[in-house]
C-alpha atoms as a PDB file:
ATOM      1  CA  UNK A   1     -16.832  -3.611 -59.483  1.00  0.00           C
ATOM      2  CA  UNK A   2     -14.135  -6.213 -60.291  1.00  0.00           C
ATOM      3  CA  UNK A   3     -12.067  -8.002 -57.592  1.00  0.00           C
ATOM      4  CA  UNK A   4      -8.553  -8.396 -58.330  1.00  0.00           C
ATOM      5  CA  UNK A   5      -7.595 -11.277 -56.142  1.00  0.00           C
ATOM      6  CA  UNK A   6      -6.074 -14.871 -57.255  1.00  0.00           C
ATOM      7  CA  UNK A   7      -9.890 -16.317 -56.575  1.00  0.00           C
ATOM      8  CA  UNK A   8     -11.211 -13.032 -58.463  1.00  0.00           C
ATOM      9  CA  UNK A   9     -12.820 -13.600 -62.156  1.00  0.00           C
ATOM     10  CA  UNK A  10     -10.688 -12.767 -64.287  1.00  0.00           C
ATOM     11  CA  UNK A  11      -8.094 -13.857 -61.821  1.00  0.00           C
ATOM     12  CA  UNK A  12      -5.133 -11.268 -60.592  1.00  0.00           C
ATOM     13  CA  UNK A  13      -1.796 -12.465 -58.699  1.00  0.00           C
ATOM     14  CA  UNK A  14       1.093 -10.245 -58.119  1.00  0.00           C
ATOM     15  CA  UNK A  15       3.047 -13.079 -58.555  1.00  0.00           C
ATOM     16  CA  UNK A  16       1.861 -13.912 -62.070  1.00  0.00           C
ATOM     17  CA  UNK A  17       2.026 -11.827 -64.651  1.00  0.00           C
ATOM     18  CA  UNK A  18      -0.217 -13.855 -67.787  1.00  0.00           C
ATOM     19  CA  UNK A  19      -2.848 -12.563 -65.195  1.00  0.00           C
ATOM     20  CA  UNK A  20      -2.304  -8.813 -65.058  1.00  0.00           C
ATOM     21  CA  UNK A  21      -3.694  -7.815 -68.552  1.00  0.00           C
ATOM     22  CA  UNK A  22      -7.158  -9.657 -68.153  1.00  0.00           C
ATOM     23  CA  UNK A  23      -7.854  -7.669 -64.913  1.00  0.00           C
ATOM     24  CA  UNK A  24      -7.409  -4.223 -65.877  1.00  0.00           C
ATOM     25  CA  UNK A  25      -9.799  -4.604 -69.067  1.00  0.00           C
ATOM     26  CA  UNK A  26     -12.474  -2.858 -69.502  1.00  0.00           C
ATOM     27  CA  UNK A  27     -12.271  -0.775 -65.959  1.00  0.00           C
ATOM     28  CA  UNK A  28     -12.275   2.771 -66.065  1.00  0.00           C
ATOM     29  CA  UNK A  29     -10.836   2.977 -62.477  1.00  0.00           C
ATOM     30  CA  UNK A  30      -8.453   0.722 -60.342  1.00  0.00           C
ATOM     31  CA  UNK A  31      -6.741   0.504 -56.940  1.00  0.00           C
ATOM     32  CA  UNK A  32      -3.645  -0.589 -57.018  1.00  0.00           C
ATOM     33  CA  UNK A  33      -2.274  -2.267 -53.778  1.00  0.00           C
ATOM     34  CA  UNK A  34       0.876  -4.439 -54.204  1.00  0.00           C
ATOM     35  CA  UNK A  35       1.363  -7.783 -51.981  1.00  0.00           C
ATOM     36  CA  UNK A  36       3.164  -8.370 -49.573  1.00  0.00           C
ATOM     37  CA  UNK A  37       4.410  -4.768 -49.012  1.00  0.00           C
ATOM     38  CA  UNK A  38       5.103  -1.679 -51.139  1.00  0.00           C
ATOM     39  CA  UNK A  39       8.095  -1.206 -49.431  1.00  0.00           C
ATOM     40  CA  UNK A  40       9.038  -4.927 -50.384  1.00  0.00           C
ATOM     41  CA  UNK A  41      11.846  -5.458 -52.985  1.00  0.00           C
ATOM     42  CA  UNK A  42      10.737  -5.395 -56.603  1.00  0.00           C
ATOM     43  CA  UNK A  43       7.164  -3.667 -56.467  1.00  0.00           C
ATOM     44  CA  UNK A  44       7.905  -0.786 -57.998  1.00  0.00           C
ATOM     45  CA  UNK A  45       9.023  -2.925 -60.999  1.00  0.00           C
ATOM     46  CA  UNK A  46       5.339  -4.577 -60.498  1.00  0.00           C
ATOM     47  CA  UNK A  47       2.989  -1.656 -60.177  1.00  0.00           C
ATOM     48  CA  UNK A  48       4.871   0.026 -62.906  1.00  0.00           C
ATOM     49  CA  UNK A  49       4.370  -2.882 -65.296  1.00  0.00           C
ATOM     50  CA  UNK A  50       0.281  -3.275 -64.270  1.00  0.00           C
ATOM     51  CA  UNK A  51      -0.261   0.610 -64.183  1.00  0.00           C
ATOM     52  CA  UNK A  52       1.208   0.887 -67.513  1.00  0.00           C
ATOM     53  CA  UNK A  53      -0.843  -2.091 -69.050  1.00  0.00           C
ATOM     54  CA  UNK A  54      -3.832  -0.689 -67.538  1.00  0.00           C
ATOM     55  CA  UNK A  55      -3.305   2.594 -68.902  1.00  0.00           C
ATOM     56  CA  UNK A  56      -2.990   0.789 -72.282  1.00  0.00           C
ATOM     57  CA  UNK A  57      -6.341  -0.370 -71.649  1.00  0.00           C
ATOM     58  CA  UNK A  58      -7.944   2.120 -71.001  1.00  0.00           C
ATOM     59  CA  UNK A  59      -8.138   2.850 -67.308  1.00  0.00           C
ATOM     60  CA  UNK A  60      -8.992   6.321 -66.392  1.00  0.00           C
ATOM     61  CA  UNK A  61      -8.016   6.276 -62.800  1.00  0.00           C
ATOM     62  CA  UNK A  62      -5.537   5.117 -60.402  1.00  0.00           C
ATOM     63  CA  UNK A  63      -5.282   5.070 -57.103  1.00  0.00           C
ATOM     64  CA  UNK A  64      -2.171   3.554 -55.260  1.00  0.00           C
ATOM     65  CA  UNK A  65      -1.806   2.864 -51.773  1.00  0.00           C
ATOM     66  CA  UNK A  66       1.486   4.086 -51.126  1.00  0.00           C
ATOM     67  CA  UNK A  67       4.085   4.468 -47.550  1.00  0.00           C
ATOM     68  CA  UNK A  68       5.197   7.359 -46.343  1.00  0.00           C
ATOM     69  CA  UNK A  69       8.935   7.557 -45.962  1.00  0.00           C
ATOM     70  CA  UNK A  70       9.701   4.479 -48.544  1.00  0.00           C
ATOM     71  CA  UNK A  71      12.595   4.483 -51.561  1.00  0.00           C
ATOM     72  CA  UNK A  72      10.713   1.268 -53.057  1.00  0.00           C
ATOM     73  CA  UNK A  73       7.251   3.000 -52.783  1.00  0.00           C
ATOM     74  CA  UNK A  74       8.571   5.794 -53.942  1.00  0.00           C
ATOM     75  CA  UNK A  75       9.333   4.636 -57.059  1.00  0.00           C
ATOM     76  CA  UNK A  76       5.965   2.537 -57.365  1.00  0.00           C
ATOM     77  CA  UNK A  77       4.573   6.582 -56.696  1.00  0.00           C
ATOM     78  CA  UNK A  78       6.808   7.657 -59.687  1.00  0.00           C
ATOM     79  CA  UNK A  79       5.616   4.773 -61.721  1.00  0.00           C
ATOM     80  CA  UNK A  80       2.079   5.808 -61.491  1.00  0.00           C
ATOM     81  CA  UNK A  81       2.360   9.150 -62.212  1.00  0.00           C
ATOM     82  CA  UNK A  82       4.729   9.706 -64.834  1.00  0.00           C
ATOM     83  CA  UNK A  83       1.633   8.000 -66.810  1.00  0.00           C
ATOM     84  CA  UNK A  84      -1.096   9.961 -68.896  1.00  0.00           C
ATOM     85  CA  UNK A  85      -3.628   8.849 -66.301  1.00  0.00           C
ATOM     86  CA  UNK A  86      -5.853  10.396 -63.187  1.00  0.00           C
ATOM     87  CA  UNK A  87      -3.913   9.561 -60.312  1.00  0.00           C
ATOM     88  CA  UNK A  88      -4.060   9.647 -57.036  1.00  0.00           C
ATOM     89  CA  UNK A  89      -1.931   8.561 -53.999  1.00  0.00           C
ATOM     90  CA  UNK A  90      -3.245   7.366 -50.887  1.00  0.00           C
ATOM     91  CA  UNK A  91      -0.397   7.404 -48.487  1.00  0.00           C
ATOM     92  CA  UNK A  92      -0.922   6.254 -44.375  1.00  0.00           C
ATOM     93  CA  UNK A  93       0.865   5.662 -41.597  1.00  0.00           C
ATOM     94  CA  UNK A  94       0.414   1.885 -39.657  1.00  0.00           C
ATOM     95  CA  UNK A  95      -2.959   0.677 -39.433  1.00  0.00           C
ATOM     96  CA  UNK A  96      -4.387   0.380 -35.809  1.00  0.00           C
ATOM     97  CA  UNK A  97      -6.054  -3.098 -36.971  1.00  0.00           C
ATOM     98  CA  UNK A  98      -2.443  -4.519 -36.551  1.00  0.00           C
ATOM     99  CA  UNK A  99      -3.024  -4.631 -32.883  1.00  0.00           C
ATOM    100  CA  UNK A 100      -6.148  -6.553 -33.266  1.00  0.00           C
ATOM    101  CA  UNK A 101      -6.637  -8.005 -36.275  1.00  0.00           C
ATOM    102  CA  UNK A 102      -3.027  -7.875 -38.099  1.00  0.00           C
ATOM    103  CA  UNK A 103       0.142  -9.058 -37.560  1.00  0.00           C
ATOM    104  CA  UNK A 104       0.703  -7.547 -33.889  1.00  0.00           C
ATOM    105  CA  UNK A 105      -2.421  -9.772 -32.734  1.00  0.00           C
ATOM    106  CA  UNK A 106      -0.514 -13.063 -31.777  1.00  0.00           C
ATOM    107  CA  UNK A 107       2.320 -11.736 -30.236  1.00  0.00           C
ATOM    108  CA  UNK A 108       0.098  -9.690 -27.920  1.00  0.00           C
ATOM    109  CA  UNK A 109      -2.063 -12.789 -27.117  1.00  0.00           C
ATOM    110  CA  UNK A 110       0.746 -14.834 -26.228  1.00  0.00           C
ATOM    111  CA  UNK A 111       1.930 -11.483 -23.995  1.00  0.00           C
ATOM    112  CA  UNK A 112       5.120  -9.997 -25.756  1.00  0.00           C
ATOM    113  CA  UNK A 113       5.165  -7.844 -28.878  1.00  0.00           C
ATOM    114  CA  UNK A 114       8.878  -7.686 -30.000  1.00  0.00           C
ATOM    115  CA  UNK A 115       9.739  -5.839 -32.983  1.00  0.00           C
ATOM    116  CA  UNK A 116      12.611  -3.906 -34.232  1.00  0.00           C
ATOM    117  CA  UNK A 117      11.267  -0.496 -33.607  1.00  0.00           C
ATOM    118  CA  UNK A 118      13.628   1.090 -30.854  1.00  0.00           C
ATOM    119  CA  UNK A 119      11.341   3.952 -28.963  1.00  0.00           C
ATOM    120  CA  UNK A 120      10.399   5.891 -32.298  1.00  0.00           C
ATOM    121  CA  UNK A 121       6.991   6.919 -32.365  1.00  0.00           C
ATOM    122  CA  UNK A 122       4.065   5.963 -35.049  1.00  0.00           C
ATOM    123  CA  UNK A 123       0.648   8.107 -35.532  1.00  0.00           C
ATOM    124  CA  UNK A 124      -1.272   5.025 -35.859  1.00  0.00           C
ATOM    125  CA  UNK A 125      -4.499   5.593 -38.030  1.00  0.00           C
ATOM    126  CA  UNK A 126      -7.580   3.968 -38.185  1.00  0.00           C
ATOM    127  CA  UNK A 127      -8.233   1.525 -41.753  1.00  0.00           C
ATOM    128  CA  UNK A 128     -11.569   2.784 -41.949  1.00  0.00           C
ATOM    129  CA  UNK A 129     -10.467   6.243 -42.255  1.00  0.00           C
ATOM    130  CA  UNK A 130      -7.598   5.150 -44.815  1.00  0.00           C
ATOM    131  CA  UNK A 131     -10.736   3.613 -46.953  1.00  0.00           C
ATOM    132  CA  UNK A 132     -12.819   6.459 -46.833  1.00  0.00           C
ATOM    133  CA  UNK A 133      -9.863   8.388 -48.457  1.00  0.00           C
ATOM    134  CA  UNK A 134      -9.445   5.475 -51.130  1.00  0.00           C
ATOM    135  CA  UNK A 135     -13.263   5.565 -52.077  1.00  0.00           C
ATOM    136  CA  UNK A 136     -13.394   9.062 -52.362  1.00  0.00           C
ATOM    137  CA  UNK A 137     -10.141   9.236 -54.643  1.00  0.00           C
ATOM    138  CA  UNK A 138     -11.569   6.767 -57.004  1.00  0.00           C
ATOM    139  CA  UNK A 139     -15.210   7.753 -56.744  1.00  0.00           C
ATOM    140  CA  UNK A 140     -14.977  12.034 -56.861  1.00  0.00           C
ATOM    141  CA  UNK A 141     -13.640  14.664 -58.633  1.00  0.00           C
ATOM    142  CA  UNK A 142     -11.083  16.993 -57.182  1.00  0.00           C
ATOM    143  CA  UNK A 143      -8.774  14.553 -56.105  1.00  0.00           C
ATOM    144  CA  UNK A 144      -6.692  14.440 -59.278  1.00  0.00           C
ATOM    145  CA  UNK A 145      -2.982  15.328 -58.735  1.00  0.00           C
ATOM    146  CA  UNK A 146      -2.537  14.650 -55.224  1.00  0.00           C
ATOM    147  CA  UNK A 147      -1.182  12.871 -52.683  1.00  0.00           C
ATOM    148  CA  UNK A 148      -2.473  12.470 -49.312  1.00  0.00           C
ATOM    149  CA  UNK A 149      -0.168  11.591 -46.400  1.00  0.00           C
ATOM    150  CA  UNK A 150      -2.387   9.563 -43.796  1.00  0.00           C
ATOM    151  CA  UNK A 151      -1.878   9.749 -40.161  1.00  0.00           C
ATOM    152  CA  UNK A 152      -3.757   9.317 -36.358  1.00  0.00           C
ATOM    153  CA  UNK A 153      -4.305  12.397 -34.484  1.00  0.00           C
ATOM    154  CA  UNK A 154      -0.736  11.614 -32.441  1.00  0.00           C
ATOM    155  CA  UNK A 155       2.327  10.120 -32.065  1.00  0.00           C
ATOM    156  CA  UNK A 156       2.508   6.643 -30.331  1.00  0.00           C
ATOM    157  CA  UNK A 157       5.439   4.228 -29.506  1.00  0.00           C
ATOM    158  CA  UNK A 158       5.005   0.838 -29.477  1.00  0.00           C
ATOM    159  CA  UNK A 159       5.811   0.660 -26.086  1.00  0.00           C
ATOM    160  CA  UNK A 160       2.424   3.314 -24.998  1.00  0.00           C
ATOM    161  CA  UNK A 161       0.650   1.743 -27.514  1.00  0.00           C
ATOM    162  CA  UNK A 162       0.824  -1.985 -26.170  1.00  0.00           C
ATOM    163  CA  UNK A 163       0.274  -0.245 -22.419  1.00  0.00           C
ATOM    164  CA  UNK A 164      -1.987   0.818 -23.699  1.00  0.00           C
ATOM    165  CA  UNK A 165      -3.971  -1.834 -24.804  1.00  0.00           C
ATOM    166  CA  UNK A 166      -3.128  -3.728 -21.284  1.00  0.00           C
ATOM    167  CA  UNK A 167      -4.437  -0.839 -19.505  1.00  0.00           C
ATOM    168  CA  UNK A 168      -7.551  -1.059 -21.557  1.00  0.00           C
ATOM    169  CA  UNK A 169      -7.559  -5.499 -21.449  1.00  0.00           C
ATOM    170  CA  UNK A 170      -6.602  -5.416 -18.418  1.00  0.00           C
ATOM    171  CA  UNK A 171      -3.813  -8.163 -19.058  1.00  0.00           C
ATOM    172  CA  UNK A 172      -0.077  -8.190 -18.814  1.00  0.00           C
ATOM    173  CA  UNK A 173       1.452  -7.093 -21.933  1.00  0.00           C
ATOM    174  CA  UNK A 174       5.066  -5.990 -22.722  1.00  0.00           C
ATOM    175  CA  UNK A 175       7.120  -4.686 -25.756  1.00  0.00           C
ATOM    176  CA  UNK A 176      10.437  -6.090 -26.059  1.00  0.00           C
ATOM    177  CA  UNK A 177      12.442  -3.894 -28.636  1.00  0.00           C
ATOM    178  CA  UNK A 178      14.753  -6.407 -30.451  1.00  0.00           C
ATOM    179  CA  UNK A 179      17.189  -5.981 -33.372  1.00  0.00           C
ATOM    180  CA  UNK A 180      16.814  -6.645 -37.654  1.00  0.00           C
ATOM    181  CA  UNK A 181      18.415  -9.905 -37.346  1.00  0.00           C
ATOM    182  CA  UNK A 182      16.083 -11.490 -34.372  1.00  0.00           C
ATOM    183  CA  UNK A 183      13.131 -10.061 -36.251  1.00  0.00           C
ATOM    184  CA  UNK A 184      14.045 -11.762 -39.664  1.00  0.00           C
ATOM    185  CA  UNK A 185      14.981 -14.602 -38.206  1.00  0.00           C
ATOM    186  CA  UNK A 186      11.701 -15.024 -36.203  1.00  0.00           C
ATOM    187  CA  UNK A 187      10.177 -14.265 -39.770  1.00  0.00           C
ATOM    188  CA  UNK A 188      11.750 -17.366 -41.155  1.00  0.00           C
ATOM    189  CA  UNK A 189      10.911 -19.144 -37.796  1.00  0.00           C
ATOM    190  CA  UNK A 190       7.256 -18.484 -38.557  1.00  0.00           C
ATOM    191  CA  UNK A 191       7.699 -20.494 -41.583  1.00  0.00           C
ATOM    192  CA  UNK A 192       8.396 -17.299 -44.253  1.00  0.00           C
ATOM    193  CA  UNK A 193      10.766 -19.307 -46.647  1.00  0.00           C
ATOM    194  CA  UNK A 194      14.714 -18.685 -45.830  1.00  0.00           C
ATOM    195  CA  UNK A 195      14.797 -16.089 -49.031  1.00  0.00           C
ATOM    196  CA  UNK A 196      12.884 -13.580 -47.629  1.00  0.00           C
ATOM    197  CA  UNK A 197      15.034 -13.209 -44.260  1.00  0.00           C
ATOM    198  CA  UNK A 198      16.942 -10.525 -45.872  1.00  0.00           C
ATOM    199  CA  UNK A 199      14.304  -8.760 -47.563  1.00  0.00           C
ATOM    200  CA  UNK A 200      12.072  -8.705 -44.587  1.00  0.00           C
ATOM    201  CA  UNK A 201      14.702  -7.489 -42.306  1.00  0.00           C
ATOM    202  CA  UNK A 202      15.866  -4.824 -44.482  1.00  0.00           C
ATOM    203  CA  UNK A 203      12.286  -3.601 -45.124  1.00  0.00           C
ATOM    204  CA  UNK A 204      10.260  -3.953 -41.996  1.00  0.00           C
ATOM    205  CA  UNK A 205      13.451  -2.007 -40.018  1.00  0.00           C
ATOM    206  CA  UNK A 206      12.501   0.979 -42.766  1.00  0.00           C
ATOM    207  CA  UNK A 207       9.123   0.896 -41.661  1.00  0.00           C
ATOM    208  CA  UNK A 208       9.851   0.615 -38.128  1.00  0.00           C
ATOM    209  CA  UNK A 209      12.674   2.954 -37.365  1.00  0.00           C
ATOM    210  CA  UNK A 210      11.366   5.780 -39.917  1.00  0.00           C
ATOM    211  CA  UNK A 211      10.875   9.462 -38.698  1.00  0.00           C
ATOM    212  CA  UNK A 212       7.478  10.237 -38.046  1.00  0.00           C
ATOM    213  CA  UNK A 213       5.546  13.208 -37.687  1.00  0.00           C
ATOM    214  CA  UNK A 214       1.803  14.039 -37.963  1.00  0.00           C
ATOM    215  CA  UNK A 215       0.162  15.290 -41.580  1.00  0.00           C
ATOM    216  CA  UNK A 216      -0.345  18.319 -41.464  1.00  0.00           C
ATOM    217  CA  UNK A 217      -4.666  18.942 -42.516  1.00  0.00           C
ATOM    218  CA  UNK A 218      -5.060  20.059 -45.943  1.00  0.00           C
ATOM    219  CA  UNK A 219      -7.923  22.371 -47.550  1.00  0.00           C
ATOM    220  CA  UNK A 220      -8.875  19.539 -50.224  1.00  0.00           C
ATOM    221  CA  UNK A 221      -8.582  16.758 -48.162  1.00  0.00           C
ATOM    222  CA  UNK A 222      -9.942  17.890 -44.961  1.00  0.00           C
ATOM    223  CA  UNK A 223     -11.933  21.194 -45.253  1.00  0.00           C
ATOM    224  CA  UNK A 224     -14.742  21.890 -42.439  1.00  0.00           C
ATOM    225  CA  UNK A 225     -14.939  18.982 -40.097  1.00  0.00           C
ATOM    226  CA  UNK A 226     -17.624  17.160 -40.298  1.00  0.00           C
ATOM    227  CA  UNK A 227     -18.424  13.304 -38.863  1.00  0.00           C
ATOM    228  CA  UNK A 228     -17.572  10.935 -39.040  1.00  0.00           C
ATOM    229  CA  UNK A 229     -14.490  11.052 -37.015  1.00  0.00           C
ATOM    230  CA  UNK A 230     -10.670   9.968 -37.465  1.00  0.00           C
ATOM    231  CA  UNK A 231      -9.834   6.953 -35.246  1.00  0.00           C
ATOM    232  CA  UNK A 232      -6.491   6.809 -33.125  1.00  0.00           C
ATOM    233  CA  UNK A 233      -5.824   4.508 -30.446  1.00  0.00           C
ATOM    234  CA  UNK A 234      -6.847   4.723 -26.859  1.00  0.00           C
ATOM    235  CA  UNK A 235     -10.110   5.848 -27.988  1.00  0.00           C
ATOM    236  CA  UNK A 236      -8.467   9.637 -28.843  1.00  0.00           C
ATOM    237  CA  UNK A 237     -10.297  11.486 -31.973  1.00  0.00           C
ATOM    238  CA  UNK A 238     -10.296  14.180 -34.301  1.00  0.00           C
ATOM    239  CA  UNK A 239     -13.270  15.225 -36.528  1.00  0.00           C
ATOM    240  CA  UNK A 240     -12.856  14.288 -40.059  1.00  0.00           C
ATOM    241  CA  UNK A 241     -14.970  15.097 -43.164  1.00  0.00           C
ATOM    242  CA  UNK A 242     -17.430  12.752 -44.298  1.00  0.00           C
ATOM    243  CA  UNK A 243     -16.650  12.743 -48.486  1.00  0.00           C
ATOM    244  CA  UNK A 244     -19.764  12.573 -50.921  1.00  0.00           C
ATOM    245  CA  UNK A 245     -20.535   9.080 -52.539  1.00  0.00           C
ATOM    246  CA  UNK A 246     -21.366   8.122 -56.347  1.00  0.00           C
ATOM    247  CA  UNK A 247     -20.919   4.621 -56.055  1.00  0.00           C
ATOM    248  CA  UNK A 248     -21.993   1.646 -54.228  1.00  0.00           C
ATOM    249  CA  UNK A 249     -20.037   2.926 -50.748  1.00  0.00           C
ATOM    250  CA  UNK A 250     -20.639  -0.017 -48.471  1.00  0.00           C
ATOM    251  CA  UNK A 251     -19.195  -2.726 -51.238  1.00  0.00           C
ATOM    252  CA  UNK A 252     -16.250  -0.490 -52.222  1.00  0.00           C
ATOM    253  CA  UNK A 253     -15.102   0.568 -48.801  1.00  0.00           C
ATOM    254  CA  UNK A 254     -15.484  -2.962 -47.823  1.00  0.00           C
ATOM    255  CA  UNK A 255     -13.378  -4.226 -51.104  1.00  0.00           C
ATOM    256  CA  UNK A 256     -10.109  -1.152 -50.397  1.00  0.00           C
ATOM    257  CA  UNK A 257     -10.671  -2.598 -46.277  1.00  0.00           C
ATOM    258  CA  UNK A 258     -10.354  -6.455 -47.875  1.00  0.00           C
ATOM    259  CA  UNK A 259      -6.814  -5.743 -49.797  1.00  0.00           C
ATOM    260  CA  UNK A 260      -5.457  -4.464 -46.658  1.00  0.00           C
ATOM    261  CA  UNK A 261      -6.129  -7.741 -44.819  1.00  0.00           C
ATOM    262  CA  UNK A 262      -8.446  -6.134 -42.292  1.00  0.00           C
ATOM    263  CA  UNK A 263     -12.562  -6.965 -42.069  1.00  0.00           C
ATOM    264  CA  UNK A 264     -15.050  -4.763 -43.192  1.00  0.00           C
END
């Protein structure tokens, strides 16, 4: 298995594109996650350009982690499989981890989550069941073709969701629904450089004010329940079937947790 990461060897940055060929050669499966955000301006310019050289090189297999609901991911989707390659697309809700390991974990500690969410509701799910879904995609057959929408076993706003985690803390927490303007702003105030205001306005307000629903359970995904079991928050959960292995599980799973920020 081959890291693609700035520190990786051969090294891979997003932001540099000498470094793209060198990682995709000689692999024979990849999974592509672009940085910062999918949903950010210009990735589907970006995954295009390193799915096509690594079809060139003879990749087998991709694997995107995608957004539901997203024009820019959208188009890294169409990039990816428009190409004479195994594909796959991986394709979750928010990750619960952003409550307690993510970018939701200061704010809460410091009492106030504000975000520019309004009262719509997100099925949180659970990043270990988003990398059981990645590992089987690039490590099974009968995957091929499709593409799995992710979600938590129910709807949640942000304002139940941070109750609930005082309820559960027992501390006093609130969430304070603000507009896109305050939230790029306090982007910038965070020290994001000024350029990005726009950009992360603009796409975190698509993300945050999207309609949700839950995914429905499909045959090939999710046929007889079996453990383990799909995570949502306040400790609610829904059987979900434990996928066959071919690989070295534990470093993989903990490599597809690693690119979404979170600890294995």
């Amino acid at each position: 298995m081959r890291v693609g990461s700035r520190a990786g060897e051969p090294p891979f940055d997003w932001e540099d594109p000498s470094t793209w060929a060198g990682a995709v050669a000689g692999v024979q499966s990849a999974y592509l996650m672009y940085y910062p955000e999918i949903e950010w301006p210009g990735a589907g310019d970006a995954i295009a350009a390193v799915a096509r050289l690594a079809v060139d090189a003879g990749v087998e297999r991709l694997v995107l982690l995608s957004a539901r609901n997203q024009d820019e991911a959208v188009r890294c989707e169409d990039a990816v499989t428009s190409l004479p390659v195994e594909w796959t697309i991986v394709a979750p809700a928010s990750f619960n981890q952003n409550f307690d390991e993510g970018v939701f974990l200061e704010p809460l500690r410091n009492g106030v989550l504000a975000l520019p969410a309004g009262d719509n509701a997100d099925p949180f799910i659970d990043a270990d069941d988003i990398a059981d879904v990645a590992v089987a995609a690039l490590t099974e057959d009968g995957h091929v073709g499709e593409r799995y929408e992710l979600t938590g076993p129910r709807l949640w706003t942000f304002a139940e969701g941070v109750g609930e985690i005082a309820r559960a803390t027992g501390r006093e927490l609130r969430y304070v629904p603000i507009t896109r303007d305050q939230f790029a702003d306090a982007v910038v105030d965070d020290g994001a450089p000024a350029r990005v205001r726009r950009a992360a306005g603009h796409a975190h307000l698509r993300v945050l004010r999207r309609p949700e629903q839950l995914a429905g359970r499909r045959r090939r995904a999710c046929p007889e329940p079996q453990a383990p079991r799909l995570r949502g928050l306040g400790g609610r959960d829904r059987p979900h079937r434990r996928m066959g292995r071919r690989l070295d599980e534990t470093a993989l799973r903990a490599l597809v947790l690693q690119s979404l920020g979170l600890k294995a």
